[in-house]
Protein backbone atom coordinates (compact mmCIF):
# COMPACT_ATOMS: atom_id res chain seq x y z
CA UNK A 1 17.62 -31.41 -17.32
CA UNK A 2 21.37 -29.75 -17.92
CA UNK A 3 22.01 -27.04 -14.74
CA UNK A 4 21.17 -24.29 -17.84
CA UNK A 5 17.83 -26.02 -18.06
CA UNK A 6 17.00 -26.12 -14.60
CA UNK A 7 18.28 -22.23 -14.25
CA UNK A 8 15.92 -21.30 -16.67
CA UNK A 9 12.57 -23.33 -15.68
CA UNK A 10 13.25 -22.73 -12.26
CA UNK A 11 13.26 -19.00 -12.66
CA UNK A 12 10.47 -19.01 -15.35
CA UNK A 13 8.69 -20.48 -12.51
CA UNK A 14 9.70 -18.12 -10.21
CA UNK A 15 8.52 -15.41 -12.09
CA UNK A 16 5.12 -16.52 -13.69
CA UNK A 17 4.35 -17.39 -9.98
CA UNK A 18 5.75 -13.79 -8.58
CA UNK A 19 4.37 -11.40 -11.25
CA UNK A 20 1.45 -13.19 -11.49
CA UNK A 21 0.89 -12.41 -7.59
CA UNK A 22 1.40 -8.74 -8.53
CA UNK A 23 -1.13 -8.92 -11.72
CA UNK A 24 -3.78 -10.74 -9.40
CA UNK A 25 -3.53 -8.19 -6.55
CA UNK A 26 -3.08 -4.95 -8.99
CA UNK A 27 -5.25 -5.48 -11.94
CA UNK A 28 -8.64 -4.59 -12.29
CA UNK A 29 -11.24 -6.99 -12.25
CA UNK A 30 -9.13 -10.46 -10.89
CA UNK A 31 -10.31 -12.91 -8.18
CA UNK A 32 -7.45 -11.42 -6.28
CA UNK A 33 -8.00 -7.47 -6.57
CA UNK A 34 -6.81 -5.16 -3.88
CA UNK A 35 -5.51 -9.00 -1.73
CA UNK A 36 -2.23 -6.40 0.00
CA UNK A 37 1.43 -6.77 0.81
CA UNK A 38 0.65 -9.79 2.57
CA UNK A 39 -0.46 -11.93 -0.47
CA UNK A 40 2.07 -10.57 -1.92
CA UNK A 41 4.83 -11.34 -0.47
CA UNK A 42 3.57 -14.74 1.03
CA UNK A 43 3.50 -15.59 -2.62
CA UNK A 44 6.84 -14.61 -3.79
CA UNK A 45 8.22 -16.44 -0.76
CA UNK A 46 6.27 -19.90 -2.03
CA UNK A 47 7.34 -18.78 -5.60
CA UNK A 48 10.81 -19.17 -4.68
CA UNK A 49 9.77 -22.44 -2.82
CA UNK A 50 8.57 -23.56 -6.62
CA UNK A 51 11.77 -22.76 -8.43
CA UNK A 52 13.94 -24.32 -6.06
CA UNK A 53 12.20 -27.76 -5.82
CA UNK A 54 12.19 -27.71 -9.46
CA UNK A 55 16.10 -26.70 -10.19
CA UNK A 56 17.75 -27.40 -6.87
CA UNK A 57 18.74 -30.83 -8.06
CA UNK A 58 20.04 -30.03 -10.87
CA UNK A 59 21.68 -26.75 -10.66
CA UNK A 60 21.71 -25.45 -7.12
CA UNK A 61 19.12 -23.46 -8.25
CA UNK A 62 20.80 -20.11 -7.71
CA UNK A 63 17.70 -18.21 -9.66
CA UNK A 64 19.31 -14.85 -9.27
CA UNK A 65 22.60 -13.53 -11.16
CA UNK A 66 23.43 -11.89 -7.44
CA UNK A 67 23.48 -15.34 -6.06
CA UNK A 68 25.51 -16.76 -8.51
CA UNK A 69 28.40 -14.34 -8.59
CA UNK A 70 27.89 -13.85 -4.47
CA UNK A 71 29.03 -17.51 -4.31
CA UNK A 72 31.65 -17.31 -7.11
CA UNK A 73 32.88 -14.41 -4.65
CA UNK A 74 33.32 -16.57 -1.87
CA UNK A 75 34.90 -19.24 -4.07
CA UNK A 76 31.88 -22.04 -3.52
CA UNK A 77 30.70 -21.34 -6.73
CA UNK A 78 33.43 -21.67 -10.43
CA UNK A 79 33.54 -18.35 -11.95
CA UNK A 80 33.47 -20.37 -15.65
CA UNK A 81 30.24 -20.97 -14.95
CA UNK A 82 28.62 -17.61 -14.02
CA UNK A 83 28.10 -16.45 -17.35
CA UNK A 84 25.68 -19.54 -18.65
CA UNK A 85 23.88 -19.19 -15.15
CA UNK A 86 23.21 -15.59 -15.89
CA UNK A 87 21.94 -15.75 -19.34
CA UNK A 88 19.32 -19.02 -18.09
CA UNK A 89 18.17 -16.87 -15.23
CA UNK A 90 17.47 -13.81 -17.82
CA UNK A 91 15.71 -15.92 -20.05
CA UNK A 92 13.83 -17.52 -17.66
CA UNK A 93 12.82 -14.15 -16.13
CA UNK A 94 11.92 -13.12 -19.57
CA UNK A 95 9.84 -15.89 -20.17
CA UNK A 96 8.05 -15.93 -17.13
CA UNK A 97 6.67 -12.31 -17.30
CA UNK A 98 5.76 -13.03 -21.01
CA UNK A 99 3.63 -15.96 -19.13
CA UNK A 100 2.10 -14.10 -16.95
CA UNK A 101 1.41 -11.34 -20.01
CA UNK A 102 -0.90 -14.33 -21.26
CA UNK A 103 -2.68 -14.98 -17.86
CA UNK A 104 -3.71 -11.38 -17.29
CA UNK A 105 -4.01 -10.44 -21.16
CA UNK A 106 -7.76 -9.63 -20.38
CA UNK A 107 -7.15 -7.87 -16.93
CA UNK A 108 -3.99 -5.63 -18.54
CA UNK A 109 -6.39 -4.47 -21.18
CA UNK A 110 -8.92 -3.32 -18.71
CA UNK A 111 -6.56 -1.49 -15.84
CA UNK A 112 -5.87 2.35 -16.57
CA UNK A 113 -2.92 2.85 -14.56
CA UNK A 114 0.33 2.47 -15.91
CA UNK A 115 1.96 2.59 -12.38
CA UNK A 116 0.52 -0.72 -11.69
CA UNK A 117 1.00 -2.07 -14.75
CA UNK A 118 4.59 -1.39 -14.80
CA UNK A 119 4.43 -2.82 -10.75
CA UNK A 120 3.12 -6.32 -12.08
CA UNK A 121 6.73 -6.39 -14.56
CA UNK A 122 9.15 -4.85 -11.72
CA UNK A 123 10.02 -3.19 -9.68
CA UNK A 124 9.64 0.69 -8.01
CA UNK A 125 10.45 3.42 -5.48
CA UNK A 126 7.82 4.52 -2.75
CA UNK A 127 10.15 7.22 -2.61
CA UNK A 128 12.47 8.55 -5.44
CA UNK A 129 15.79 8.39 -4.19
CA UNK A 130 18.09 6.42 -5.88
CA UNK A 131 20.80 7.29 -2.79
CA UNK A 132 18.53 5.47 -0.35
CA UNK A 133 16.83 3.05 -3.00
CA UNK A 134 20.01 1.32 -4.10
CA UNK A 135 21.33 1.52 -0.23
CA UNK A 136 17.48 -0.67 0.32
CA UNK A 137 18.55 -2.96 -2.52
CA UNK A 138 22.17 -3.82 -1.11
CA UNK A 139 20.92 -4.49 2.24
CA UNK A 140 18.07 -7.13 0.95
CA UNK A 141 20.71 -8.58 -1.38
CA UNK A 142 23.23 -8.77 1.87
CA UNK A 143 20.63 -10.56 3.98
CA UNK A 144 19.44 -12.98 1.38
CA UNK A 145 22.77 -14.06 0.37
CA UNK A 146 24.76 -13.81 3.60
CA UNK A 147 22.07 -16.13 5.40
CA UNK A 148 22.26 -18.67 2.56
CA UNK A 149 25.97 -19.10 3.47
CA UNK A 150 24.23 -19.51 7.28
CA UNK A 151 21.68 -21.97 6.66
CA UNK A 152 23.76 -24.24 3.93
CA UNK A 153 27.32 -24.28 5.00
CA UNK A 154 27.47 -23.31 1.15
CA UNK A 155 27.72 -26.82 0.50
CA UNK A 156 25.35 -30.13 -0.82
CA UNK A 157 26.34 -33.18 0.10
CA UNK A 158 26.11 -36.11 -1.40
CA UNK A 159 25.04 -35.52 -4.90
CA UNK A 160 27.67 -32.52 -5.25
CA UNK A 161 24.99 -30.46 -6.74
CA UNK A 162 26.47 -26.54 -7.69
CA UNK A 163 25.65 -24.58 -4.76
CA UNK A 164 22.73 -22.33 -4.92
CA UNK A 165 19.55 -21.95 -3.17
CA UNK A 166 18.72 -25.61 -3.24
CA UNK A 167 21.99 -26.28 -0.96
CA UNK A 168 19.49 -23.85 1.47
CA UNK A 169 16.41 -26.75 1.45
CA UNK A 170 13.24 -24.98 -0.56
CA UNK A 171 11.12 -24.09 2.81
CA UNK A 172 13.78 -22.36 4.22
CA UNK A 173 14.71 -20.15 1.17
CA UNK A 174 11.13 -19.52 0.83
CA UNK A 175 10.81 -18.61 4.57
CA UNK A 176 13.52 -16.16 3.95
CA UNK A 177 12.48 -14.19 0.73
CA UNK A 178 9.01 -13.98 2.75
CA UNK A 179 10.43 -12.23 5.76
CA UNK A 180 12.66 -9.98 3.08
CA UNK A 181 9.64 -8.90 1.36
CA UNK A 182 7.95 -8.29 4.68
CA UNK A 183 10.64 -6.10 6.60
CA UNK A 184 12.71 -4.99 3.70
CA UNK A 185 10.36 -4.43 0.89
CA UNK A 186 8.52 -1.23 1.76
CA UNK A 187 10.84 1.02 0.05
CA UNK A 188 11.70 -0.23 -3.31
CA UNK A 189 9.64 -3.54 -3.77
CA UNK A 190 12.68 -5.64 -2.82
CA UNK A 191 13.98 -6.86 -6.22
CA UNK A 192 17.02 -8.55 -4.60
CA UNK A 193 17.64 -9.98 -8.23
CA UNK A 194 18.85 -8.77 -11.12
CA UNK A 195 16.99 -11.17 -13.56
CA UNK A 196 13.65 -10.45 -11.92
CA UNK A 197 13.84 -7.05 -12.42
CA UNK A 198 15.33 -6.57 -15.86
CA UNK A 199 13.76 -9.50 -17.99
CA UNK A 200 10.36 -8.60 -17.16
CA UNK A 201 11.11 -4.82 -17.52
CA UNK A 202 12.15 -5.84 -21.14
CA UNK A 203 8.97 -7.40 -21.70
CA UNK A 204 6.95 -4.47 -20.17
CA UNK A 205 8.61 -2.87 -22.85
CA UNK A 206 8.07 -5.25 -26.04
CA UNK A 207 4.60 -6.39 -25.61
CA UNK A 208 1.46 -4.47 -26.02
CA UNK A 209 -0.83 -3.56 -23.42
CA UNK A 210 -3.45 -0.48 -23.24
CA UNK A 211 -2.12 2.66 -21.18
CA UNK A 212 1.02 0.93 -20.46
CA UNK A 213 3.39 4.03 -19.98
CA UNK A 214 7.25 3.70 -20.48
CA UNK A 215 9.38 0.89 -18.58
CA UNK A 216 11.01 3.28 -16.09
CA UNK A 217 14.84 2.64 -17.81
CA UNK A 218 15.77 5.48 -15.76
CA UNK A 219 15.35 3.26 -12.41
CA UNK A 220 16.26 0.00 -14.31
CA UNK A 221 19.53 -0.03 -12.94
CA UNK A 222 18.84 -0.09 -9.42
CA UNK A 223 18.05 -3.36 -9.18
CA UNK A 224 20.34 -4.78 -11.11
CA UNK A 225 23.82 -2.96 -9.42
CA UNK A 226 21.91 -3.09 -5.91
CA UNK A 227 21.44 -6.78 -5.63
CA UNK A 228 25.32 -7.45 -7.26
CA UNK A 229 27.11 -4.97 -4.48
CA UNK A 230 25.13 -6.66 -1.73
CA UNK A 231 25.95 -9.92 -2.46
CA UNK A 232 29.09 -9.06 -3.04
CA UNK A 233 29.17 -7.29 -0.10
CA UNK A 234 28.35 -10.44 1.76
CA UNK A 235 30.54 -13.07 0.26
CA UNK A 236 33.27 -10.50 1.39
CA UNK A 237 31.79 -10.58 4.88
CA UNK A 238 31.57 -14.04 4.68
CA UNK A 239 35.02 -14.57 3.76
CA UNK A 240 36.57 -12.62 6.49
CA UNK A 241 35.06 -13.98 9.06
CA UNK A 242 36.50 -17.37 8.15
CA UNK A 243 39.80 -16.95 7.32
């Protein structure tokens, strides 16, 4: 289990257990039909839970390219490493929406609207504005990183694991994605990660399903710039305020 290994499980699990939330509340005819935000967002918050028991050991388990280059930022985290971290997190991301593809193979083929389809992949505007939907996806981003700073002291100790998520404990990281999703995801779906968004997008795109519509590339990069500023935007804050 190299820290690429644990990058990419840990987000594969992160997103077969976070989509698949999404395909069980959205698609027609699951156990979980029409189960609400709360479900929702409950189980992205355990999701995260998931990928950080699994990785933390091993890699920090940052999970998120914002993460990673947040701490790089803030100089907890070697910029040599960022672009390995990325490209596990991506495939990971990939891999776990292909996953959940699988699962809900039946339940894709039998829903008619391609705004939910396209929900179950990533993420969307209630309201078009990509002024105030970026400004949504900084501010998530800002929170989420800024408090992992908070809660961690951006260091593990003793096993001088790479900082990530895992330097945050798993229940607490979990606790705070859930309230995230639950204050701060009403307006764009609260990617808050780049890889999350963008890998499943791409698989939205490759694989077939029934009355699938187009990807949205128009919003794709949203939440992939929104999630970047704000963590930058927080390692910044962080920095200053410890000088």
């Amino acid at each position: 289990m190299t820290p690429f290994m644990a990058e990419m499980i840990g987000t594969m699990l992160l997103i077969l257990l976070g989509d698949g939330v999404v395909a069980n509340v959205l698609l027609n005819d699951t156990k979980g039909n029409n189960g609400g935000l709360i479900a929702i967002t409950t189980a992205w918050g355990l999701a995260v839970y998931v990928g950080v028991v699994v990785a933390g050991p091993y890699s920090g388990a940052h999970l998120n390219p914002a993460v990673t280059i947040g701490l790089a930022i803030a100089g907890k985290f070697a910029w040599a490493l960022v672009p390995g971290y990325i490209a596990a997190q991506m495939l990971g991301a990939f891999m776990g929406a292909f996953l959940v593809w699988l699962m809900y193979y039946d339940h894709f083929q039998r829903t008619n609207a391609p705004g939910s389809i396209l929900a179950v992949f990533c993420t969307g505007p209630a309201i078009r504005n990509y002024v105030s939907n970026i400004v949504s996806e900084v501010i998530g981003a800002f929170v989420l990183v800024f408090t992992v700073f908070y809660i961690s002291g951006a260091q593990i100790t003793p096993s001088k694991t790479p900082i990530g998520l895992g330097s945050v404990g798993a229940l607490p990281v979990a606790l705070l994605v859930w309230v995230i999703g639950l204050s701060l995801g009403g307006t764009t779906g609260y990617a808050i990660n780049p890889a999350r968004d963008l890998g499943p997008r791409i698989v939205h795109f490759l694989v077939p399903i029934k009355n699938k519509g187009t990807s949205d590339w128009a919003y794709a990069w949203i939440p992939v710039i929104g999630p970047i500023v704000g963590a930058a935007l927080a390692a910044v804050l962080y920095l200053n305020l410890h000088i």
